[in-house]
N, C-alpha and C. Protein backbone atom coordinates (compact mmCIF):
# COMPACT_ATOMS: atom_id res chain seq x y z
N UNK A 1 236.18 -6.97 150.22
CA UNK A 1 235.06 -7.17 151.12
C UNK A 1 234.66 -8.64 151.06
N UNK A 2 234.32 -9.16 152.29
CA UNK A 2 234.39 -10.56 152.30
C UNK A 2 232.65 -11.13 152.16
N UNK A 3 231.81 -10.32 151.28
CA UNK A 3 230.66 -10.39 151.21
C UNK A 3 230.23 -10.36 149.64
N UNK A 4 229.45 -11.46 149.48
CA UNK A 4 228.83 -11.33 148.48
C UNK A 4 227.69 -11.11 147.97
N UNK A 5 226.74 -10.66 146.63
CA UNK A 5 225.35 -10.05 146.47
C UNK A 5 224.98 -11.29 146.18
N UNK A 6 223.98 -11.76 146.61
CA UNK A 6 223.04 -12.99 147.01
C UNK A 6 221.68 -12.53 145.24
N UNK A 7 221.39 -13.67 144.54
CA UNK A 7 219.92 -13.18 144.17
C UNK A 7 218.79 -13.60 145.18
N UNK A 8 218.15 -12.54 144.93
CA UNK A 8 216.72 -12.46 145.93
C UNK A 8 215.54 -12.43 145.34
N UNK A 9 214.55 -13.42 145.87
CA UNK A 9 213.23 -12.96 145.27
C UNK A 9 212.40 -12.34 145.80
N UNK A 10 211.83 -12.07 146.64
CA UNK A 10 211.14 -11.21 147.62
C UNK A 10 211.95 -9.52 147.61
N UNK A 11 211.20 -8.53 147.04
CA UNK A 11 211.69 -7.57 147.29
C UNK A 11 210.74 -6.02 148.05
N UNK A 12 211.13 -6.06 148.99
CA UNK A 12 210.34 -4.95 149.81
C UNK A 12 211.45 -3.79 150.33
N UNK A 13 210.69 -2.55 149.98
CA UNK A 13 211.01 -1.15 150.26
C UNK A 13 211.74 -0.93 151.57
N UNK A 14 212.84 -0.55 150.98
CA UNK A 14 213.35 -0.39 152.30
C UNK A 14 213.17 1.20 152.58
N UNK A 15 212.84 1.26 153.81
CA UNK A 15 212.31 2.96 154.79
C UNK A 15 213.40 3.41 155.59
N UNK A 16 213.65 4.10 155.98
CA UNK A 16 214.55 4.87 157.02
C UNK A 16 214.65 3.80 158.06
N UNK A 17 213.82 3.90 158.78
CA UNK A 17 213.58 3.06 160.51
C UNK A 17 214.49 1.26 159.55
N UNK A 18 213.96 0.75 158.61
CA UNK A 18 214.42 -0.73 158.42
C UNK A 18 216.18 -0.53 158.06
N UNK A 19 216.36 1.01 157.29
CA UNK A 19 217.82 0.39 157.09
C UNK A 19 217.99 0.71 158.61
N UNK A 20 218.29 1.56 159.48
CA UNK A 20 218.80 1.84 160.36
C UNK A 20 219.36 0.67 161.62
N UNK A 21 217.71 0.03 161.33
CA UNK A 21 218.13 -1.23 162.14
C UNK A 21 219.04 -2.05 161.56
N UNK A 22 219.07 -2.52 160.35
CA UNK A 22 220.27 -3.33 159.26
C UNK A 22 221.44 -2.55 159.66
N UNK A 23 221.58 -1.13 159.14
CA UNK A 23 222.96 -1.24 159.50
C UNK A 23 223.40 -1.35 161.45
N UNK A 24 222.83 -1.08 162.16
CA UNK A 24 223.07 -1.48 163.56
C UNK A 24 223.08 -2.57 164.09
N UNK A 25 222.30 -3.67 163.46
CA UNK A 25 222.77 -4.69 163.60
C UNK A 25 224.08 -5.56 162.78
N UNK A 26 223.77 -5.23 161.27
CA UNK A 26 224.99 -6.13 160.29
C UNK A 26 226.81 -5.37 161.06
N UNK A 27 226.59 -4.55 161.34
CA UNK A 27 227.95 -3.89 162.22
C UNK A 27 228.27 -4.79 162.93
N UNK A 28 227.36 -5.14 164.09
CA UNK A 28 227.93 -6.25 164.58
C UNK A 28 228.25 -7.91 163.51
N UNK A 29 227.29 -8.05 163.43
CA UNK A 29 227.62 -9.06 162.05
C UNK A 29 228.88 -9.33 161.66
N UNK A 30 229.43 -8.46 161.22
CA UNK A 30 231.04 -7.91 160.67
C UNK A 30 231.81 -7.67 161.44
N UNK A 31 231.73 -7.60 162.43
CA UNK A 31 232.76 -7.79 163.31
C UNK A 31 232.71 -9.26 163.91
N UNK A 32 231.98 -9.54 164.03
CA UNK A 32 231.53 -10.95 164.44
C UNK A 32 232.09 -12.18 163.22
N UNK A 33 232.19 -11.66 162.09
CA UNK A 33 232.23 -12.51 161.21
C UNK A 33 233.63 -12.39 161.07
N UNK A 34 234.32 -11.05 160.79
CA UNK A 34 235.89 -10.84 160.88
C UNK A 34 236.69 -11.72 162.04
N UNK A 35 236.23 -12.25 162.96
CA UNK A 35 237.03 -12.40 164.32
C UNK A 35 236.89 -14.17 164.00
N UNK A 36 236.01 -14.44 163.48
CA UNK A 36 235.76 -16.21 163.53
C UNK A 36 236.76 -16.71 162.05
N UNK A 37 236.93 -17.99 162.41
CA UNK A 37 237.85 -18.45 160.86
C UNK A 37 237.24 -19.63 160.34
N UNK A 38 236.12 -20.05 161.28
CA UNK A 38 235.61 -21.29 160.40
C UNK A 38 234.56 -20.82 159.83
N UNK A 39 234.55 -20.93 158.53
CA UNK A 39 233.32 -20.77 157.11
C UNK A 39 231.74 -21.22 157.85
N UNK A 40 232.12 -22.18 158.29
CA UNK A 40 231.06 -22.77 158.72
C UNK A 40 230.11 -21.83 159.93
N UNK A 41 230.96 -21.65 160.78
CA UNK A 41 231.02 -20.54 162.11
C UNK A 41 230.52 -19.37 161.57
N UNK A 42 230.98 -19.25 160.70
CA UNK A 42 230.31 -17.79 159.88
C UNK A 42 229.05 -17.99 159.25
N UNK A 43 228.43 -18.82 158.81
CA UNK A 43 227.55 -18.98 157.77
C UNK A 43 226.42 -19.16 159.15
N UNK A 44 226.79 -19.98 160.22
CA UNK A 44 225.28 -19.43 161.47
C UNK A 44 225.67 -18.92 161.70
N UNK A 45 225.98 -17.66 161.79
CA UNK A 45 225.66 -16.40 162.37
C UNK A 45 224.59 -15.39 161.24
N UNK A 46 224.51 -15.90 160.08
CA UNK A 46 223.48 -15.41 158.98
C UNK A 46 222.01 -15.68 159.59
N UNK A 47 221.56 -16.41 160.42
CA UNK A 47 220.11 -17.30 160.93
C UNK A 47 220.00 -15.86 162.01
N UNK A 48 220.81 -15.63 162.94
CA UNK A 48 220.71 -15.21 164.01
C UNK A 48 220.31 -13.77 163.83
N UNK A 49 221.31 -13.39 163.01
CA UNK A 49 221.44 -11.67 161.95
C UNK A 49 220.12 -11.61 161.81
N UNK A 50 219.74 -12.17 160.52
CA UNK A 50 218.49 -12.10 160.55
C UNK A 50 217.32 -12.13 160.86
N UNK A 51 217.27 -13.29 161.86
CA UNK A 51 216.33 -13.12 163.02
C UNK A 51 215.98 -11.85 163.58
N UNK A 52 217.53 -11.19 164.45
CA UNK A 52 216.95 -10.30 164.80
C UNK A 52 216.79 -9.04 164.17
N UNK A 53 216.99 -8.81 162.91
CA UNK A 53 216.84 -7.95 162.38
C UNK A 53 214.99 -7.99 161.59
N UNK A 54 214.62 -9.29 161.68
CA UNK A 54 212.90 -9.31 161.49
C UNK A 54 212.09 -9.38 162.66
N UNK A 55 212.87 -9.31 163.90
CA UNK A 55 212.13 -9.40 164.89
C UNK A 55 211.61 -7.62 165.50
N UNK A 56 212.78 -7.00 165.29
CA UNK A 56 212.40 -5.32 165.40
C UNK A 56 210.88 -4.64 165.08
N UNK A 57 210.71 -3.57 165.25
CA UNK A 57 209.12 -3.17 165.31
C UNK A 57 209.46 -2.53 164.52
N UNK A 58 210.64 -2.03 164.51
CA UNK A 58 210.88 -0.79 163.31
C UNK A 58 210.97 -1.45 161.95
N UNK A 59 210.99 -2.34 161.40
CA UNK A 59 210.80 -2.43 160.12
C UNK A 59 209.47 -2.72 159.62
N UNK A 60 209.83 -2.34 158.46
CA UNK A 60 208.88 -2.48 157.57
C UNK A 60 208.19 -3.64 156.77
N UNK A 61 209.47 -4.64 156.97
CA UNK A 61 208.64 -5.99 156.52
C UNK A 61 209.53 -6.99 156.46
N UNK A 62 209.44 -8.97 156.74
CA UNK A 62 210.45 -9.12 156.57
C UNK A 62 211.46 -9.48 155.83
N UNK A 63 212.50 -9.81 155.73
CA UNK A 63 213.96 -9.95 154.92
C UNK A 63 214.09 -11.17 155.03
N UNK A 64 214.53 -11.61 154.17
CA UNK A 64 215.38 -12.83 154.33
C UNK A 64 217.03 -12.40 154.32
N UNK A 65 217.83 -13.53 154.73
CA UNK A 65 219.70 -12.85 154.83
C UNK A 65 220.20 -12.33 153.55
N UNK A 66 219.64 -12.76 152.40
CA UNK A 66 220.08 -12.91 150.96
C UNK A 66 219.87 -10.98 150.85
N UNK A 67 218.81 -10.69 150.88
CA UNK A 67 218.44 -9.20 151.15
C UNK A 67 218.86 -8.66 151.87
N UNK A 68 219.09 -8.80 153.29
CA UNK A 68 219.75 -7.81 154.13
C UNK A 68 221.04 -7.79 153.83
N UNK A 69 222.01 -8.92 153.27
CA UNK A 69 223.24 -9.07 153.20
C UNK A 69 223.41 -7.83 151.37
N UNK A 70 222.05 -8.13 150.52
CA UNK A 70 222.25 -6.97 149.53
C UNK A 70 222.37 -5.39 149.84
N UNK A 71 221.42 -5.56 150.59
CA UNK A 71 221.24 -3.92 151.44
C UNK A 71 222.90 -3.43 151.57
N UNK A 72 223.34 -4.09 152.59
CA UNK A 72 224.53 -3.80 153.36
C UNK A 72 225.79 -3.39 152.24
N UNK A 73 225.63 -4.10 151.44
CA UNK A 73 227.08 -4.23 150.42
C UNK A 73 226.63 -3.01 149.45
N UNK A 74 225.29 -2.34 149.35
CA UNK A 74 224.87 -0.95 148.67
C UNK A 74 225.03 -0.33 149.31
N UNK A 75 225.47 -0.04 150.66
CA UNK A 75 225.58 0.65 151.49
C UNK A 75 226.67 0.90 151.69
N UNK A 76 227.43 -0.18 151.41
CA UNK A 76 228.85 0.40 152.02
C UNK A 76 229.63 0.64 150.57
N UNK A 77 228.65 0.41 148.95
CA UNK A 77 229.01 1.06 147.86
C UNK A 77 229.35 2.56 148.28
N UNK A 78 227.95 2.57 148.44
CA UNK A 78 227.38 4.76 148.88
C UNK A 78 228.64 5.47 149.51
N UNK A 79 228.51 4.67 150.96
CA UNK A 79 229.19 5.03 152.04
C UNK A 79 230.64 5.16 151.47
N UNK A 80 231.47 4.41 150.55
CA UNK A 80 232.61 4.35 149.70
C UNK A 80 233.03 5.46 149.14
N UNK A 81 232.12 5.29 147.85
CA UNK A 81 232.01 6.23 146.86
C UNK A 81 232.14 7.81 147.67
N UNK A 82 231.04 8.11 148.64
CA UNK A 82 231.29 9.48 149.10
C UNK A 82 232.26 9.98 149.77
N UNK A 83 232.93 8.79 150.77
CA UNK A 83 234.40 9.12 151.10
C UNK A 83 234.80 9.42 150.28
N UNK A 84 235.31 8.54 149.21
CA UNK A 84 236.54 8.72 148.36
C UNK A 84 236.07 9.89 147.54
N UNK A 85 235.03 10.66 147.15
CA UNK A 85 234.85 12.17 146.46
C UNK A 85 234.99 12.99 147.38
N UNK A 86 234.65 12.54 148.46
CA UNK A 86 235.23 13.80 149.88
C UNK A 86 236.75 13.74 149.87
N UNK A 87 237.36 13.05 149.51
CA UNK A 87 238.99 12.85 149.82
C UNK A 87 239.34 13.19 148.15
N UNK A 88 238.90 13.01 147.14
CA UNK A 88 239.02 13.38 145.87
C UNK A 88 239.37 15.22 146.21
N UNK A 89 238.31 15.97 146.39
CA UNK A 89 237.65 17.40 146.51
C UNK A 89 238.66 18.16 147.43
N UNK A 90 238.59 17.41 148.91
CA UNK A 90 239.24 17.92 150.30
C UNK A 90 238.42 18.78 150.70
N UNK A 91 237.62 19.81 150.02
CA UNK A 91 237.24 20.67 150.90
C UNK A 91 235.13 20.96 150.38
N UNK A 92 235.25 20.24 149.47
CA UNK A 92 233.55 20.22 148.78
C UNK A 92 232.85 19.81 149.69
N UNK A 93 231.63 20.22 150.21
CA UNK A 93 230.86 19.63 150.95
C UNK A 93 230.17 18.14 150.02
N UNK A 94 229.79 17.29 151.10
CA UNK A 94 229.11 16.41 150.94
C UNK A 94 228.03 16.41 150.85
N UNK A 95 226.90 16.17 149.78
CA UNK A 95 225.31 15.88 149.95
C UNK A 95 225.14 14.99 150.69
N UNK A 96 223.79 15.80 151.49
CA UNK A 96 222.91 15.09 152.61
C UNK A 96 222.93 13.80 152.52
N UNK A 97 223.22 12.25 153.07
CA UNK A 97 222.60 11.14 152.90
C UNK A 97 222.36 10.89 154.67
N UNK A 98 221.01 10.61 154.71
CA UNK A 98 220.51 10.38 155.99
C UNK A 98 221.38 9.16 156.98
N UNK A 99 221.92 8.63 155.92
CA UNK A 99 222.43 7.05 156.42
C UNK A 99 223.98 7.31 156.70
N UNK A 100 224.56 8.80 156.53
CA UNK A 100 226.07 8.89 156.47
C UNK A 100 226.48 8.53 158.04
N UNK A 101 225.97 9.35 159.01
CA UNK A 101 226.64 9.56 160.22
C UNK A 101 227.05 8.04 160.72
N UNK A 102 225.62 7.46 160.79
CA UNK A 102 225.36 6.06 161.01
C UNK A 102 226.16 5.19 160.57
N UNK A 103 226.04 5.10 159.39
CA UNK A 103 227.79 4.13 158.58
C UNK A 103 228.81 4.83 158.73
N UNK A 104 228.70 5.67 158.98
CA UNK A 104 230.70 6.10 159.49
C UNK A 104 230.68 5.45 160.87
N UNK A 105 229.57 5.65 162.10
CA UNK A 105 230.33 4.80 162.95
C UNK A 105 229.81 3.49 163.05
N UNK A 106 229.55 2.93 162.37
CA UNK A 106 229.60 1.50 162.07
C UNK A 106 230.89 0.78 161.95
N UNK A 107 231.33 2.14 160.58
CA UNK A 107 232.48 1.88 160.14
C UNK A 107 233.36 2.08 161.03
N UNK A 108 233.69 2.45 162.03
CA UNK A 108 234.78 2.69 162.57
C UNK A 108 234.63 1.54 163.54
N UNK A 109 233.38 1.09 164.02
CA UNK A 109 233.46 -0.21 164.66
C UNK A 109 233.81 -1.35 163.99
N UNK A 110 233.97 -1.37 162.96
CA UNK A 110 234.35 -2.30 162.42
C UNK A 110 235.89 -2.36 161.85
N UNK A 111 236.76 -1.27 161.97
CA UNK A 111 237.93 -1.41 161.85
C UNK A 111 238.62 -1.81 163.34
């Protein structure tokens, strides 16, 4: 994964409505960031991400990139981890995570 965990000082609760918007927006992000090759080219597009991800009504408070970019990379821990015990099992159901449907098609936009 071409992302790294940032330290952050500011830390605020993340709610349903704030990840939802993070992951709907950082999707694009990642695809956006996969398709460009200059470092540089990539690194503004972090201003913009974030912008509009503090500009939404639906969150809860705002982020700086260092945080939303942490969010995302716990997310796609989760989102990991439960594939690969769903593909471990084959046939075990999965516990509820509100955020599954949503990061699967993220994920698939992003392949």
């Amino acid at each position: 994964m071409p992302f790294q965990k940032y330290t952050t000082v500011n830390f605020v609760i993340w709610d349903s409505a704030s990840t939802n918007v993070l992951i709907e927006l950082f999707s694009d992000y990642v695809v956006n960031v996969g398709v460009i090759r200059s470092p540089q080219t990539k690194l503004n597009l972090n201003k913009p991400t974030k912008d509009a991800f503090n500009a939404s009504d639906a969150i809860n408070g705002r982020r700086d990139f260092a945080e939303t970019n942490n969010k995302w990379i716990s997310l796609c821990d989760t989102f990991r981890t439960r594939r690969d015990n769903a593909n471990s099992t084959g046939s075990a159901p999965l516990q509820h995570w509100e955020f599954h449907d949503l990061k699967e098609q993220a994920t698939s936009r992003m392949q």
